[in-house]
Structure formats: structure tokens, C-alpha cells
Protein backbone atom coordinates (compact mmCIF):
# COMPACT_ATOMS: atom_id res chain seq x y z
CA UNK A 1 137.41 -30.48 58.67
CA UNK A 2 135.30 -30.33 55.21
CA UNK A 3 131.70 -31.05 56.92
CA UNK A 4 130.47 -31.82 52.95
CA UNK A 5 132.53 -34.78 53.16
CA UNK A 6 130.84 -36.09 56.19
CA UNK A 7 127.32 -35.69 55.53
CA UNK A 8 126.09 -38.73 56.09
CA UNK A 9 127.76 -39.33 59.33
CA UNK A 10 125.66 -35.71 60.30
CA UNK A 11 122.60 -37.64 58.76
CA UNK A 12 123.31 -41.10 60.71
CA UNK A 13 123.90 -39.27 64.41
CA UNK A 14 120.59 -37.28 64.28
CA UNK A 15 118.38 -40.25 63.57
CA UNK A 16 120.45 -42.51 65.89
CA UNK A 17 119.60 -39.37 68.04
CA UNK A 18 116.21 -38.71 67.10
CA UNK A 19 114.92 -42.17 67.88
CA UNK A 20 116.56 -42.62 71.18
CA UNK A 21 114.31 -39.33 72.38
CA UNK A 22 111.51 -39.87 70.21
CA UNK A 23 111.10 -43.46 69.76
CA UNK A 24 107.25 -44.46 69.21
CA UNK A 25 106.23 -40.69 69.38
CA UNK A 26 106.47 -37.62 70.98
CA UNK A 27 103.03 -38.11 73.64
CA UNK A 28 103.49 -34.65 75.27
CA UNK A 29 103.63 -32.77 71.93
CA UNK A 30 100.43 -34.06 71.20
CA UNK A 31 98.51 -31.99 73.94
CA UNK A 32 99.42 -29.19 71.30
CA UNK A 33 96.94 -29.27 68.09
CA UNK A 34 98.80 -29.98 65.11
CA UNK A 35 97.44 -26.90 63.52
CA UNK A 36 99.23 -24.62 66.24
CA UNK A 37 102.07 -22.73 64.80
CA UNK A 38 104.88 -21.23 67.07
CA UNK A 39 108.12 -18.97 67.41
CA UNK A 40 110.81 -20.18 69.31
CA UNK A 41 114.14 -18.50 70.55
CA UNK A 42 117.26 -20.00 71.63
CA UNK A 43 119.70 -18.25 73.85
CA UNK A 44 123.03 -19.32 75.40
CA UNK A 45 123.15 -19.07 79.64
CA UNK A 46 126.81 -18.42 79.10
CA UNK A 47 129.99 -17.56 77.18
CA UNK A 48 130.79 -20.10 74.57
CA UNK A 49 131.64 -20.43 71.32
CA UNK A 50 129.22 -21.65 68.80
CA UNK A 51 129.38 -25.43 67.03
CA UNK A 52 127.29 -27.40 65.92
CA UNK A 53 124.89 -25.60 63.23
CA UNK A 54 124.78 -28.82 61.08
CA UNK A 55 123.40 -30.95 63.45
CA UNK A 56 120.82 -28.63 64.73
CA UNK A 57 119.70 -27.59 61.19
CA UNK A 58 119.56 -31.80 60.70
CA UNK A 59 117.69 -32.43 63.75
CA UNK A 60 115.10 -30.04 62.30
CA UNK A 61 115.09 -31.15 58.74
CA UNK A 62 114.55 -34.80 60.02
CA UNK A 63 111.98 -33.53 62.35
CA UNK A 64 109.52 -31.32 60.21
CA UNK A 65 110.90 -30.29 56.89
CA UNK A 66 108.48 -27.10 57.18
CA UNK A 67 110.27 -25.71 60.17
CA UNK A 68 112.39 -22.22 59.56
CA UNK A 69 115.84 -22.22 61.46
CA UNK A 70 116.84 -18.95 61.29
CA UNK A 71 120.31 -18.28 62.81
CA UNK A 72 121.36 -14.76 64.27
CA UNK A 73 125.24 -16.28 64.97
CA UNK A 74 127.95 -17.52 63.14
CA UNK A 75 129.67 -21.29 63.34
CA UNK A 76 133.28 -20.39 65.54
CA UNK A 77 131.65 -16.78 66.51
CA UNK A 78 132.16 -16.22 70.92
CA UNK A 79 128.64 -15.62 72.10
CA UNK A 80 127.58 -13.86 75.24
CA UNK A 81 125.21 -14.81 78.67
CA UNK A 82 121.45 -14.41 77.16
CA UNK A 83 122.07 -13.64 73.53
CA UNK A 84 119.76 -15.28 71.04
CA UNK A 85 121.32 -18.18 69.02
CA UNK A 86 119.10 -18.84 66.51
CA UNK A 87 115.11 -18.62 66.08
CA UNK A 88 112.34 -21.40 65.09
CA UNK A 89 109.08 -20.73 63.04
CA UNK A 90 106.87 -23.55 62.19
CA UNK A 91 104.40 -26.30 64.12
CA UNK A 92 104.46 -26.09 67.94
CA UNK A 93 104.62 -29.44 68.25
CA UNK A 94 107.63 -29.74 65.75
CA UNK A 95 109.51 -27.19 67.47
CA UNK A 96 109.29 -29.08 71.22
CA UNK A 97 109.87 -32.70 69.66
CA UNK A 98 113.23 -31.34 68.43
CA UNK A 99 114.14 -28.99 71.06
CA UNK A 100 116.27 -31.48 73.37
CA UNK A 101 118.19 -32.90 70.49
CA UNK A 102 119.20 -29.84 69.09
CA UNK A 103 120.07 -28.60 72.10
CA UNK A 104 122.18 -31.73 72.94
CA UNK A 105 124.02 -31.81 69.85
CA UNK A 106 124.76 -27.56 70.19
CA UNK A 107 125.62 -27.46 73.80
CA UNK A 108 128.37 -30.45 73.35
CA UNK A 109 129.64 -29.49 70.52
CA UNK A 110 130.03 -25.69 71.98
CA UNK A 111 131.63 -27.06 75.06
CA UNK A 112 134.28 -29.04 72.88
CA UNK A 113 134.83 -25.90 70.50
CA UNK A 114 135.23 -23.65 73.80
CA UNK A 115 137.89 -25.88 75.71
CA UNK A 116 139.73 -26.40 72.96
CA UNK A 117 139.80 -22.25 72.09
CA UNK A 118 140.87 -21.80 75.81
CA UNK A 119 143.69 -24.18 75.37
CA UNK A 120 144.53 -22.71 72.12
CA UNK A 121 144.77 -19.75 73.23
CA UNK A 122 147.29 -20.59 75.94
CA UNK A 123 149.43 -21.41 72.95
CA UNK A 124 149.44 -19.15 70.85
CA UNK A 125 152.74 -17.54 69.68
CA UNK A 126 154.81 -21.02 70.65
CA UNK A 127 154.28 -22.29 66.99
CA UNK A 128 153.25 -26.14 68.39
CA UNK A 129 149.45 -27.26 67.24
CA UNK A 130 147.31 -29.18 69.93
CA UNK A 131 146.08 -31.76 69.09
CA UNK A 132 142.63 -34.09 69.88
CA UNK A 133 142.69 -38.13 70.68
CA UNK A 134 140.27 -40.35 70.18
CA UNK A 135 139.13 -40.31 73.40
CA UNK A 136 135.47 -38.98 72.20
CA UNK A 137 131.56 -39.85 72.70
CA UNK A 138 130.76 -42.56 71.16
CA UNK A 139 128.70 -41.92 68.36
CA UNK A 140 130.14 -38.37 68.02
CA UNK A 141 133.64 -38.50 66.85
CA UNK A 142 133.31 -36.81 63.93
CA UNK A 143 130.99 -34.09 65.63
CA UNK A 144 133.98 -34.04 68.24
CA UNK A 145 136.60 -33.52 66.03
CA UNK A 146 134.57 -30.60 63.83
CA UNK A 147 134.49 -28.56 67.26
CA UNK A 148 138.09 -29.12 68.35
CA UNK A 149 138.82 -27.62 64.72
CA UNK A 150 136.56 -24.84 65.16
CA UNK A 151 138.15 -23.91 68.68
CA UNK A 152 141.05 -23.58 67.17
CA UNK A 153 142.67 -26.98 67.68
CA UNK A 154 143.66 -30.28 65.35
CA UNK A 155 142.94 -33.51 64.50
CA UNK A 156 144.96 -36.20 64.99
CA UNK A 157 143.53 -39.56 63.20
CA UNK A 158 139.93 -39.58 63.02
CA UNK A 159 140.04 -43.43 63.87
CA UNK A 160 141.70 -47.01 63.41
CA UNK A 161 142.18 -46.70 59.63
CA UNK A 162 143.60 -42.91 58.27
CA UNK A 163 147.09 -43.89 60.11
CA UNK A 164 149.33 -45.57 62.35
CA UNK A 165 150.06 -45.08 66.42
CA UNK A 166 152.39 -47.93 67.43
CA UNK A 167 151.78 -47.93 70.97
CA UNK A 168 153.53 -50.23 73.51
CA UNK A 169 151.30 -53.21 73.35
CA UNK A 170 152.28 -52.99 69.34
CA UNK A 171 155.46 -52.83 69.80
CA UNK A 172 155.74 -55.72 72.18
CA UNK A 173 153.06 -57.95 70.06
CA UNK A 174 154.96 -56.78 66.10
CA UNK A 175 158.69 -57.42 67.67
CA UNK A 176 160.11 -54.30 67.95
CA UNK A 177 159.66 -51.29 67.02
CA UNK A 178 161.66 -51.43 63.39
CA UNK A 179 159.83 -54.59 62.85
CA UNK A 180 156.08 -53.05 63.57
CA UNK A 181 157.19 -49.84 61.58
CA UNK A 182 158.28 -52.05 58.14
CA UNK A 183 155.70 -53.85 58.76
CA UNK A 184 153.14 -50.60 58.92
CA UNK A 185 155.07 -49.53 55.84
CA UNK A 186 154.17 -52.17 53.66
CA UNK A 187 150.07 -52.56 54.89
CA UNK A 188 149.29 -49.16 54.00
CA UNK A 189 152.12 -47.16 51.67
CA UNK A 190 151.96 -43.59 52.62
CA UNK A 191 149.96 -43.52 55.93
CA UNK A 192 151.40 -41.81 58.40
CA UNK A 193 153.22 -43.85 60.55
CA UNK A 194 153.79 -42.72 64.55
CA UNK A 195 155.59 -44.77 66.82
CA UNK A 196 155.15 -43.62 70.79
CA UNK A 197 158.59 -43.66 73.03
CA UNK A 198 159.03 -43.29 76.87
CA UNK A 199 163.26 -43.38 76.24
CA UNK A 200 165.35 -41.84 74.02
CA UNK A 201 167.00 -44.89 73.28
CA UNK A 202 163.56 -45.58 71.83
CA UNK A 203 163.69 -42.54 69.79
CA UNK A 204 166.58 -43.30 68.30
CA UNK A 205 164.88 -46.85 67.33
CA UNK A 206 161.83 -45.32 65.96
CA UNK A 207 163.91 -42.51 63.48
CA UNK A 208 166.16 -45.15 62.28
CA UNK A 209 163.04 -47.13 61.32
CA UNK A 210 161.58 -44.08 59.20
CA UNK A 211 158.66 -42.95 61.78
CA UNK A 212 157.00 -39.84 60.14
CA UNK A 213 156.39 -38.96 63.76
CA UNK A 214 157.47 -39.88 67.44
CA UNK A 215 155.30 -39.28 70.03
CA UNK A 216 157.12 -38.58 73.35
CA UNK A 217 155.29 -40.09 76.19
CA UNK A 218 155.63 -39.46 80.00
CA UNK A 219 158.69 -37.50 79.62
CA UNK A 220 158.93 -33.89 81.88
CA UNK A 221 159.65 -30.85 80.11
CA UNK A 222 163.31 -30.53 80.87
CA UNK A 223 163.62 -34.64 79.17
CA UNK A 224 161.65 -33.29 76.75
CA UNK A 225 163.24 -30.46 75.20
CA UNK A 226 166.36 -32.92 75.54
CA UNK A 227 165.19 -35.29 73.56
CA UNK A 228 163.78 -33.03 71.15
CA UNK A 229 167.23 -31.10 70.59
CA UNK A 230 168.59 -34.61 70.22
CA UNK A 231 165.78 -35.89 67.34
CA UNK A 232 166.63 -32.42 65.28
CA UNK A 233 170.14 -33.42 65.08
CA UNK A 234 169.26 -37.10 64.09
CA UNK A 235 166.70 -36.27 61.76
CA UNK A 236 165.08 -32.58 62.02
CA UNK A 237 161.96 -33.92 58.72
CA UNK A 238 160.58 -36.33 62.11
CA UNK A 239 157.80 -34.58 63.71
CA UNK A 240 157.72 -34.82 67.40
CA UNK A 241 154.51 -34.93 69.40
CA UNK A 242 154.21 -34.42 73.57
CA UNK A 243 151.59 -36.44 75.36
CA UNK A 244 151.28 -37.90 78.85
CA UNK A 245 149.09 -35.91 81.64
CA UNK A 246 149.73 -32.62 80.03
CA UNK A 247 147.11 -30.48 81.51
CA UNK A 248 146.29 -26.74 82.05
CA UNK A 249 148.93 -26.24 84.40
CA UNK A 250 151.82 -28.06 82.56
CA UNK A 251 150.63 -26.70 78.86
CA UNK A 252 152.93 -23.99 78.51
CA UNK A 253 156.11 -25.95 79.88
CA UNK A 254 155.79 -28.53 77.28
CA UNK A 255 154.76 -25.89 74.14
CA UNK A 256 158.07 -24.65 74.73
CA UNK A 257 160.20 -27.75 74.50
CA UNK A 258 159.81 -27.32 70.88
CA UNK A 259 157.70 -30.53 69.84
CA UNK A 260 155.41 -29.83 66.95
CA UNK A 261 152.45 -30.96 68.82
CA UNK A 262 150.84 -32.09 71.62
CA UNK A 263 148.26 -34.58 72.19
CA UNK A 264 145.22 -34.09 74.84
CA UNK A 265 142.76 -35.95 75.86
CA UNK A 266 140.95 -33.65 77.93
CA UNK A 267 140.12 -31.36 74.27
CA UNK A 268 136.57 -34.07 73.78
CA UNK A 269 136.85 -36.18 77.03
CA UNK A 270 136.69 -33.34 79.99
CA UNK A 271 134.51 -30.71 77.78
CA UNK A 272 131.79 -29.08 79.78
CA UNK A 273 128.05 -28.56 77.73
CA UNK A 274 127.35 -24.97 77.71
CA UNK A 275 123.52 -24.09 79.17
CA UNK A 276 120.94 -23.50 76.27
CA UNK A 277 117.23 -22.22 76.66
CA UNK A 278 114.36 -22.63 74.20
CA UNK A 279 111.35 -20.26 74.84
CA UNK A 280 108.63 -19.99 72.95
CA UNK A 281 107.72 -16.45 72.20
């Protein structure tokens, strides 16, 4: 994911951000004199991998334009227990009004970029790409989706409106599947268009309608890599995508079915904020 493309989204979250924690003023910053000036350090309690340097930088930016965020890691780099992130110089006060922000924005967006290099790393060498949902924070979708791409992972749509997932409901509510996929074809010419399946009589449906992709849902590994010898024969240019439960455990079973991807929720829903500390030194 470009990030200069999605400035102002980095913008809009840290204010949105910023006056949630700050709101009328910081009061216990102000038992500091506004004079003081300070050196801060921020270390990492664990192993992670580092995301999120945009939003801290904007959290301090918004905060106190005067404050220097020096960084001693690098975006995607593994870190270790108790090695220094990144330092602060400026106004004490500054420094503790944006600590908790920063923090929040670094240690979710670390957690995301660290689940998502452990599952990619389960992969690796099976050719399939995970991918994320859009089963995110609210508010953070975009952050979200930068850290499952610096773990190592994908994006699938970013929302409602970059392409199509004809679930069930769709399906049912459109008239069929060929019927909601014509119909998807003439809204919005050349958007991808994904139909989801729990039968293979469905998948025969959805590549007869002209689905770029067919997401196979619910079906066990041995139905899988059935159905998936079966779509290559029909039509080997329609991508096929695994989702359903797939967890830890199951990953491997389904990577080697042969799908092209697979879909899990658990990449931005299930991550795990990695402990920061801010000391002033």
C-alpha cells in the first residue's frame, strides 16, 4: 500500500485520535512548566515487528510541530525485548500529551504487522497469498491494511466500493448468481467481481457467469483441492480464494489445495498490541 496516497486518512485518524485523549486539554501536563524541555525513549517489551511510523510521526506533528522524532528502527524491521524504538526531544509537556496516542497507534499496528508475518511465514514456499477482510477497527482500516502489507500479507478490497463480493444474501436478494454477476458487470466495468460458493454446482454457476474470482467457502481441504482441480479444467484465468474458519492449525492444509488465496479474518480482528514504554531520560 502507497501510504502518499492516503495521507489524509493518516491526518483524519490522529485528530479523531488526538481529541478523544486530549479533548479540552491535557490538565496533568500542565504541572510541567511550559519552558521544560525533555528526552524521551521508546522501547518495545517484546518481539514485534515495527508499523506504524506515519501515525506516530502525525501524532507528533499535530501535537507540537517543534518536537524531534528521531527513529533508531526501520518500518517492517523485527525488533527485540527492550530495544529503543525511536527517541523524542522537545517540550516535556508535548512529549507526555502525545505519548498514549502514539503508542496506541504503534503497538496496534505492530501487533497486526506481526500476526500477519507469523502467518506468512507458515506459507511460504506454497505460492498462495493470504489475504486480510474487512473485519478491522473502526476508524483504522486503512492503518489495518498498511500493517497486514508490511507483515507480509495482502489486501483484499479496502471497502464497499474498489470491488465486488457477492455473498449469499446477494445472491438470494439479485436472483441468482448469473443475474447479480451481469448485473455487477454493468454498475462498475472492470471491478473485480467475486462471487462466494459453498457447492461446486455453485462454482460452476459463478465461472459460467465470468467471476474474476470464486471464493470457496466452508469447504474442507480434501473438497477443496477437488473443486479447485475441477475450476482449472473449467476455466484455469478464475482465481480461487479459501475462506471459512481457516485458522493456525488448518493453514497449511488449505495452502496446499492450490487456491490462489486465502481469506482471514483473524490477520486485523484477533491481533494482539505489542507492550511499548516511554521514559523520559
Amino acid at each position: 500500500m502507497d501510504l502518499r496516497q492516503h495521507t489524509n486518512d493518516i491526518i483524519t485518524a490522529v485528530r479523531i485520535a488526538l481529541q478523544e485523549d486530549i479533548g479540552s486539554g491535557d490538565i496533568t501536563a500542565q504541572l510541567i512548566p511550559a519552558s521544560q524541555q525533555a528526552r524521551a525513549r521508546i522501547i518495545t517489551r517484546e518481539r514485534a515487528i515495527i508499523a506504524g511510523v506515519a501515525w506516530v510521526n502525525e501524532v507528533f506533528r499535530q501535537v507540537d510541530p517543534t518536537v524531534q522524532v528521531v527513529w533508531r528502527v526501520r518500518e517492517g524491521e523485527w525488533v527485540r525485548p527492550d530495544q529503543v524504538l525511536f527517541e523524542l526531544r522537545g517540550p516535556a509537556r508535548s512529549l507526555l500529551t502525545g505519548e498514549r496516542c502514539a503508542l496506541n497507534f504503534l503497538q496496534t499496528l505492530s501487533g497486526t504487522a506481526t500476526r500477519c508475518r507469523h502467518y506468512a511465514d507458515r506459507v511460504a514456499g506454497t505460492g498462495v497469498k493470504l489475504l486480510d477482510t474487512r473485519k478491522t477497527i473502526p476508524g483504522l482500516r486503512i492503518a489495518q491494511k498498511y500493517a497486514v502489507a508490511v507483515g507480509g500479507c495482502y489486501n483484499h478490497r479496502i471497502g464497499l466500493y474498489d470491488a465486488f463480493l457477492i455473498k449469499e444474501n446477494h445472491i438470494m436478494a439479485a436472483g441468482g448468481i448469473a443475474a447479480a454477476v451481469q448485473q455487477a458487470h454493468q454498475i462498475a466495468p472492470g471491478k473485480p467481481v467475486e462471487v462466494e460458493v459453498e457447492t461446486v454446482a455453485q462454482l460452476d454457476e459463478a465461472i459460467n457467469a465470468g467471476a474474476d474470482i470464486v471464493m470457496l467457502d466452508n469447504f474442507s481441504p480434501t473438497a477443496m483441492t477437488a473443486a479447485v482441480a475441477h475450476s482449472r479444467q473449467r476455466n484455469p484465468q478464475v482465481k480461487l480464494e479459501a475462506s471459512g474458519g481457516i485458522t493456525n492449525d488448518t493453514l497449511l492444509p488449505y495452502a496446499h489445495t492450490g487456491v490462489d488465496y486465502i481469506s482471514i479474518g483473524a490477520l486485523t480482528k484477533d491481533c494482539k498490541a505489542i507492550d511499548l514504554s516511554m521514559r523520559l531520560v
